[in-house]
Protein backbone atom coordinates (compact mmCIF):
# COMPACT_ATOMS: atom_id res chain seq x y z
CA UNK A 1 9.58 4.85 3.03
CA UNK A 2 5.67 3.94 3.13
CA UNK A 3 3.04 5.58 1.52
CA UNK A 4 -0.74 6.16 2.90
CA UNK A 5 1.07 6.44 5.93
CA UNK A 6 -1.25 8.19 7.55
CA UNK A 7 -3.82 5.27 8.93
CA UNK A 8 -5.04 1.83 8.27
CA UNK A 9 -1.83 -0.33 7.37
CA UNK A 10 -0.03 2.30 6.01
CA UNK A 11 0.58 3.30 9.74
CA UNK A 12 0.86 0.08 11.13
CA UNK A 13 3.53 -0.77 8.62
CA UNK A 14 6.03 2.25 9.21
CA UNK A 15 5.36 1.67 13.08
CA UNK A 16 7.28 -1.92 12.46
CA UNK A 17 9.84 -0.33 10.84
CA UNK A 18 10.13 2.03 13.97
CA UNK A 19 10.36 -0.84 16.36
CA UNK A 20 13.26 -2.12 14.17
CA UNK A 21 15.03 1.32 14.67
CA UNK A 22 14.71 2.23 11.20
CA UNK A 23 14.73 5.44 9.86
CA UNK A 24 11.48 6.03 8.37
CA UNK A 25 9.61 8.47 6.20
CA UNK A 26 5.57 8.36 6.13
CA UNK A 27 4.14 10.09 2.98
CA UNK A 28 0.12 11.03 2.87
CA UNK A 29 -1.96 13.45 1.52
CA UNK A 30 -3.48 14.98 4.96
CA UNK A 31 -0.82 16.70 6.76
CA UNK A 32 -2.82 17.00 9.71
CA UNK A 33 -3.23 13.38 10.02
CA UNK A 34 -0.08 12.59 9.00
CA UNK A 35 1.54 15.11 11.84
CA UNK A 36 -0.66 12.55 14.11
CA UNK A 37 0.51 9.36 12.86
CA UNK A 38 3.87 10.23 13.68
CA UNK A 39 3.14 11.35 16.85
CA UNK A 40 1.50 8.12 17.57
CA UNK A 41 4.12 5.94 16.75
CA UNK A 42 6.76 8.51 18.17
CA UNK A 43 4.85 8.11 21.58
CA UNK A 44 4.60 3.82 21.16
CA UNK A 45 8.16 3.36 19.73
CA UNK A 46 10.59 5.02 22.36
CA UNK A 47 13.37 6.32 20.26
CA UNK A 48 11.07 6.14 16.89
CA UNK A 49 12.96 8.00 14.22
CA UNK A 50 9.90 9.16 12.05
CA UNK A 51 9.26 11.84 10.03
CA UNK A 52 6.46 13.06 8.07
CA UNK A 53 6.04 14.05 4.55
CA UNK A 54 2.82 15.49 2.97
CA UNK A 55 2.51 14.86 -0.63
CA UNK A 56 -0.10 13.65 -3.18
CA UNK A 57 1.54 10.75 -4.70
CA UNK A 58 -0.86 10.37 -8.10
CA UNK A 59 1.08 13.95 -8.90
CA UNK A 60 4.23 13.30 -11.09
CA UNK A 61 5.55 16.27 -9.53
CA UNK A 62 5.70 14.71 -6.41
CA UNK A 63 8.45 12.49 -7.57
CA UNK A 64 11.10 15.36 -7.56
CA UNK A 65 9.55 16.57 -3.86
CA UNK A 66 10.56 13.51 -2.86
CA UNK A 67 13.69 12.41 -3.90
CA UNK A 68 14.90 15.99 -2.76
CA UNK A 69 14.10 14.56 0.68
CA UNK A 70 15.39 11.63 0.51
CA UNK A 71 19.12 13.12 -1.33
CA UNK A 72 18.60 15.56 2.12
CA UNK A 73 19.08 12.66 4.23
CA UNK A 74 22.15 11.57 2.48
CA UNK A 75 20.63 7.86 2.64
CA UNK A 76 19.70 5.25 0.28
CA UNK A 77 16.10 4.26 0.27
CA UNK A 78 16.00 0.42 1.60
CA UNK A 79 12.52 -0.11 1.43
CA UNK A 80 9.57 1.24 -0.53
CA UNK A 81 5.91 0.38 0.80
CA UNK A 82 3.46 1.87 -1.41
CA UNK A 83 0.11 1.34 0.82
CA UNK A 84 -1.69 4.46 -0.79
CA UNK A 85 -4.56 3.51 -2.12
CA UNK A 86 -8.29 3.93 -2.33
CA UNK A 87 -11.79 2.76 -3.16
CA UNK A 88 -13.49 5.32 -6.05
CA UNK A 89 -15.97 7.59 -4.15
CA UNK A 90 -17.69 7.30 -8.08
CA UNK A 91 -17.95 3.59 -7.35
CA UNK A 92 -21.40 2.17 -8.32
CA UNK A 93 -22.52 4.65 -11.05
CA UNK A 94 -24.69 3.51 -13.63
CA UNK A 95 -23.17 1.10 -15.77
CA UNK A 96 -25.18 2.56 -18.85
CA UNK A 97 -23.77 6.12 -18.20
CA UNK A 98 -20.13 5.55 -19.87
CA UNK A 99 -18.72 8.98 -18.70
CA UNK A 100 -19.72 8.00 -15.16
CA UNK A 101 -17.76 4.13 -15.48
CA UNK A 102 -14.72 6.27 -17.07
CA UNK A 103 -14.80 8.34 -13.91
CA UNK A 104 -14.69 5.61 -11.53
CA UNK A 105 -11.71 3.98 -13.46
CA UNK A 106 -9.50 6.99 -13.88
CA UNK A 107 -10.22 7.45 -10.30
CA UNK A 108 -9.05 3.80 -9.30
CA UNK A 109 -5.96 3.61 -11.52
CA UNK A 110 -5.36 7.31 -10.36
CA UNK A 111 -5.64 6.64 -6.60
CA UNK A 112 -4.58 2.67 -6.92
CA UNK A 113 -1.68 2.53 -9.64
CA UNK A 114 -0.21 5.91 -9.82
CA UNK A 115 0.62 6.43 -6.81
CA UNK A 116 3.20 3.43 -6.86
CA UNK A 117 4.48 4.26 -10.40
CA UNK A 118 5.42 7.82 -9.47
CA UNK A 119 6.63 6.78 -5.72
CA UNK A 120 8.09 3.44 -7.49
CA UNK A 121 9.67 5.60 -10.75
CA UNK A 122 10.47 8.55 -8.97
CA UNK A 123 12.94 7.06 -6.20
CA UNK A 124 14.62 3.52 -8.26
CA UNK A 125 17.83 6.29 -8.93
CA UNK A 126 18.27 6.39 -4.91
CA UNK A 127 17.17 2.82 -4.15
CA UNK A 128 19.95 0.75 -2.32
CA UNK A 129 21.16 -2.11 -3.71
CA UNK A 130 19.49 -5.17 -2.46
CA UNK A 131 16.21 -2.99 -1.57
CA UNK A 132 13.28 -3.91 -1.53
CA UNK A 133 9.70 -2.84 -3.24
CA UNK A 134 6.24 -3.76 -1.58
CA UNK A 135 3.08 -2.56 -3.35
CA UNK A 136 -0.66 -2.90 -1.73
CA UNK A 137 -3.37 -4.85 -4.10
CA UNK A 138 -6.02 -6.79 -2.82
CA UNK A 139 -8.22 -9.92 -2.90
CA UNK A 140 -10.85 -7.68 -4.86
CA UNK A 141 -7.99 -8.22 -7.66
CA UNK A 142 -8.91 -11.87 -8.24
CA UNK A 143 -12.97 -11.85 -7.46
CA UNK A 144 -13.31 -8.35 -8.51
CA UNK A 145 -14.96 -5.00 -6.93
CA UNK A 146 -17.92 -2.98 -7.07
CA UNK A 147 -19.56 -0.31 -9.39
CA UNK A 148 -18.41 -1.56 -12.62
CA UNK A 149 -14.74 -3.38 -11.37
CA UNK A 150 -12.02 -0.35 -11.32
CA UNK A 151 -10.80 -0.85 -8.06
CA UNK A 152 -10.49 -4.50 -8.87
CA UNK A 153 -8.77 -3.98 -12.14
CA UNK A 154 -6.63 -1.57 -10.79
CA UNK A 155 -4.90 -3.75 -7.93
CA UNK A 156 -4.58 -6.47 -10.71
CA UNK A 157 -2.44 -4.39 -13.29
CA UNK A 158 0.03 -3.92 -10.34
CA UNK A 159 0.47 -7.68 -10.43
CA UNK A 160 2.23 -7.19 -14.16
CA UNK A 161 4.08 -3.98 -12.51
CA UNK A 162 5.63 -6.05 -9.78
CA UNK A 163 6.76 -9.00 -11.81
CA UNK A 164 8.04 -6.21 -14.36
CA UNK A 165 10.08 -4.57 -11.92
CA UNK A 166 11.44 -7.57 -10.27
CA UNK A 167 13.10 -8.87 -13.82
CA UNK A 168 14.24 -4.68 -13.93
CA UNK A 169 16.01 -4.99 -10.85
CA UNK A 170 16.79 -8.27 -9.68
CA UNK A 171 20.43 -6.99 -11.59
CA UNK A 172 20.20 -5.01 -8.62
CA UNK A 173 19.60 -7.39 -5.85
CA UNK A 174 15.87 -5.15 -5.45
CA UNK A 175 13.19 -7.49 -4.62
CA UNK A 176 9.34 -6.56 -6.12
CA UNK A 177 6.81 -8.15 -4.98
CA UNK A 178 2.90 -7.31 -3.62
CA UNK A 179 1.04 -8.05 -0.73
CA UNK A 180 -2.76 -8.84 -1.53
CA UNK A 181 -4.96 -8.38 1.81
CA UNK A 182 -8.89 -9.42 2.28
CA UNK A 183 -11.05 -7.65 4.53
CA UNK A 184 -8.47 -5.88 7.00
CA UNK A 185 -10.32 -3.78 9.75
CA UNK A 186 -9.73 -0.45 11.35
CA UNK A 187 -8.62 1.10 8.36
CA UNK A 188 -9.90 3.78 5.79
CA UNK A 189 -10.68 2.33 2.45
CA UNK A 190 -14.32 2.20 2.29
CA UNK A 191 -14.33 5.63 3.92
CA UNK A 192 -16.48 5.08 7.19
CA UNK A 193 -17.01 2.07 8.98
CA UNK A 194 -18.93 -0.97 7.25
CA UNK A 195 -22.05 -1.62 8.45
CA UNK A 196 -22.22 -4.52 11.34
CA UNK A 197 -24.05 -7.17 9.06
CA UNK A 198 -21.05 -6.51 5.99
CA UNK A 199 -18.87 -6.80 8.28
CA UNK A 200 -19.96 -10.14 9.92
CA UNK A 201 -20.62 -11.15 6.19
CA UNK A 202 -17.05 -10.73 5.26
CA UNK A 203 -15.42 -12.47 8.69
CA UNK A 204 -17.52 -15.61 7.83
CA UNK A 205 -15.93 -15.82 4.33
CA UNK A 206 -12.94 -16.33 6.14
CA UNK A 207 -11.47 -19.81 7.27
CA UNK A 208 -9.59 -18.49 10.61
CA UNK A 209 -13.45 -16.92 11.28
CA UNK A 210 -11.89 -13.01 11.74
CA UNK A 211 -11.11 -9.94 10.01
CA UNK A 212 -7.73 -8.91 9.30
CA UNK A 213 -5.61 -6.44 11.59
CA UNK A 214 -3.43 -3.78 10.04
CA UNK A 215 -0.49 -5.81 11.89
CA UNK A 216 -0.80 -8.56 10.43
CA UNK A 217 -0.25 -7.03 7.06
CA UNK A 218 2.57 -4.68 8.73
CA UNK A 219 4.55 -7.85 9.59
CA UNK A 220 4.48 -9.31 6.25
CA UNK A 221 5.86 -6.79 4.58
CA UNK A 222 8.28 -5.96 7.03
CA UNK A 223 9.25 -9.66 6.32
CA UNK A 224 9.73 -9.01 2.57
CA UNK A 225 12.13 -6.17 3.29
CA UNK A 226 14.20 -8.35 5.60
CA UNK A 227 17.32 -10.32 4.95
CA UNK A 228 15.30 -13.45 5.44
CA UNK A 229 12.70 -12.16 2.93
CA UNK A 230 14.95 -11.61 0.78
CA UNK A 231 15.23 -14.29 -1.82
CA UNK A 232 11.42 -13.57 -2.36
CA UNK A 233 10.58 -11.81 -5.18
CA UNK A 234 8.17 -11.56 -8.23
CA UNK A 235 5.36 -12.58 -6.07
CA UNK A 236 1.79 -11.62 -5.04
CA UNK A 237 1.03 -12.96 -1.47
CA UNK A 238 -2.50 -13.41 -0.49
CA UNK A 239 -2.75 -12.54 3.70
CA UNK A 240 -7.42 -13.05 3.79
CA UNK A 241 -7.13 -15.79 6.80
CA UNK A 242 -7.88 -17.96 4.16
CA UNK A 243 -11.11 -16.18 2.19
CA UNK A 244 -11.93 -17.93 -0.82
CA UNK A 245 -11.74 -16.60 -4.38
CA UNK A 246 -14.98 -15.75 -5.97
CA UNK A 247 -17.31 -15.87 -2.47
């Protein structure tokens, strides 16, 4: 099952799956362009056995949508890639204005940390054993974020989730463990496309001189859900092509 499905690595992620012939579920909040993510991949992947589901994951309710779904498919869930996330729209208000900062947190954690606790939470009853658990933070957890630092606090408290659930589970052979990505391209999180200069700006950070793709996050947690990947757990791996901390 992956989250922010939709676009961006969310989509690139549960196309890997697909190539692997796995059943898989994409969840998003636009049903329209969720429909056409699963076309997409349906029309890539011969064979792709996809389906779409269109639910808010910050909503607690959403957790009993869900695992009605998932008991309808009379299968365990193997894997759980929570890529929903987002950047406050409220990001950069006026630091002096404290009901504006409060905003653009509870906005982060909202869209950044609440929708893996309730995807997380709602679906560990119908988790197989020996699962695996892949939540989304990002470099902007170590150097920190715009406006006043939600986002960047936000992807940091799932660091403490993950190695949380991995000590819950590991009882259960369930790996936790999150993938932290730098500048990844062709995806939605700043809600347009950066301008040419920021973008060029954030490539040069970079040691291998490029931005990321979608795929190359898609593959790594693909990994993490594999038998190979599976001894992994409790960690936070950095994929930036080698962006330093604090540039």
């Amino acid at each position: 099952m992956v989250t922010g499905a939709s676009a961006g690595i969310g989509k690139a992620t549960a196309k890997r799956f697909a190539e692997n012939n796995d059943k898989v579920l994409l969840i998003a909040r636009q049903e329209k362009r969720l429909t056409q993510a699963v076309e997409e991949i349906g029309s890539s992947v011969p064979g792709a056995d996809v389906e779409p589901l269109a639910l808010d994951m910050s909503d607690a309710g959403s957790a009993e949508v869900l695992q009605s779904r998932i008991r309808a498919t009379g299968l365990p869930v193997g894997a759980l890639l929570c890529c929903a996330g987002a950047v406050p729209q409220s990001e950069g208000a006026d630091a002096q204005d404290v009901k504006s900062v409060l905003a653009e947190w509870q906005e982060a954690y909202q869209a950044n940390v609440m929708t893996s606790v309730v995807a997380v939470e709602g679906l560990l009853p119908l988790m197989a054993e020996g699962g695996s658990i892949v939540l989304y933070s990002s470099i902007a957890a170590y150097r920190g974020s715009g406006g006043t630092g939600g986002y960047g606090a936000a992807k940091a408290a799932l660091h403490s989730y993950v190695h949380t659930l991995a000590t819950r589970l590991g009882s259960r052979g369930i790996s936790a463990n999150a993938i932290a990505p730098g500048y990844v391209a062709d995806t939605d999180l700043f809600g347009g496309a950066l301008p040419a200069a920021r973008e060029s700006m954030l490539a040069r950070q970079t040691a291998l001189g490029r931005a990321g793709d979608p795929v190359d996050v898609a593959e790594l947690g693909f990994y993490l859900c594999s038998k190979p990947g599976g001894y992994v757990t409790s960690q936070i791996l950095q994929i930036n092509g080698g962006s330093q901390h604090g540039v």
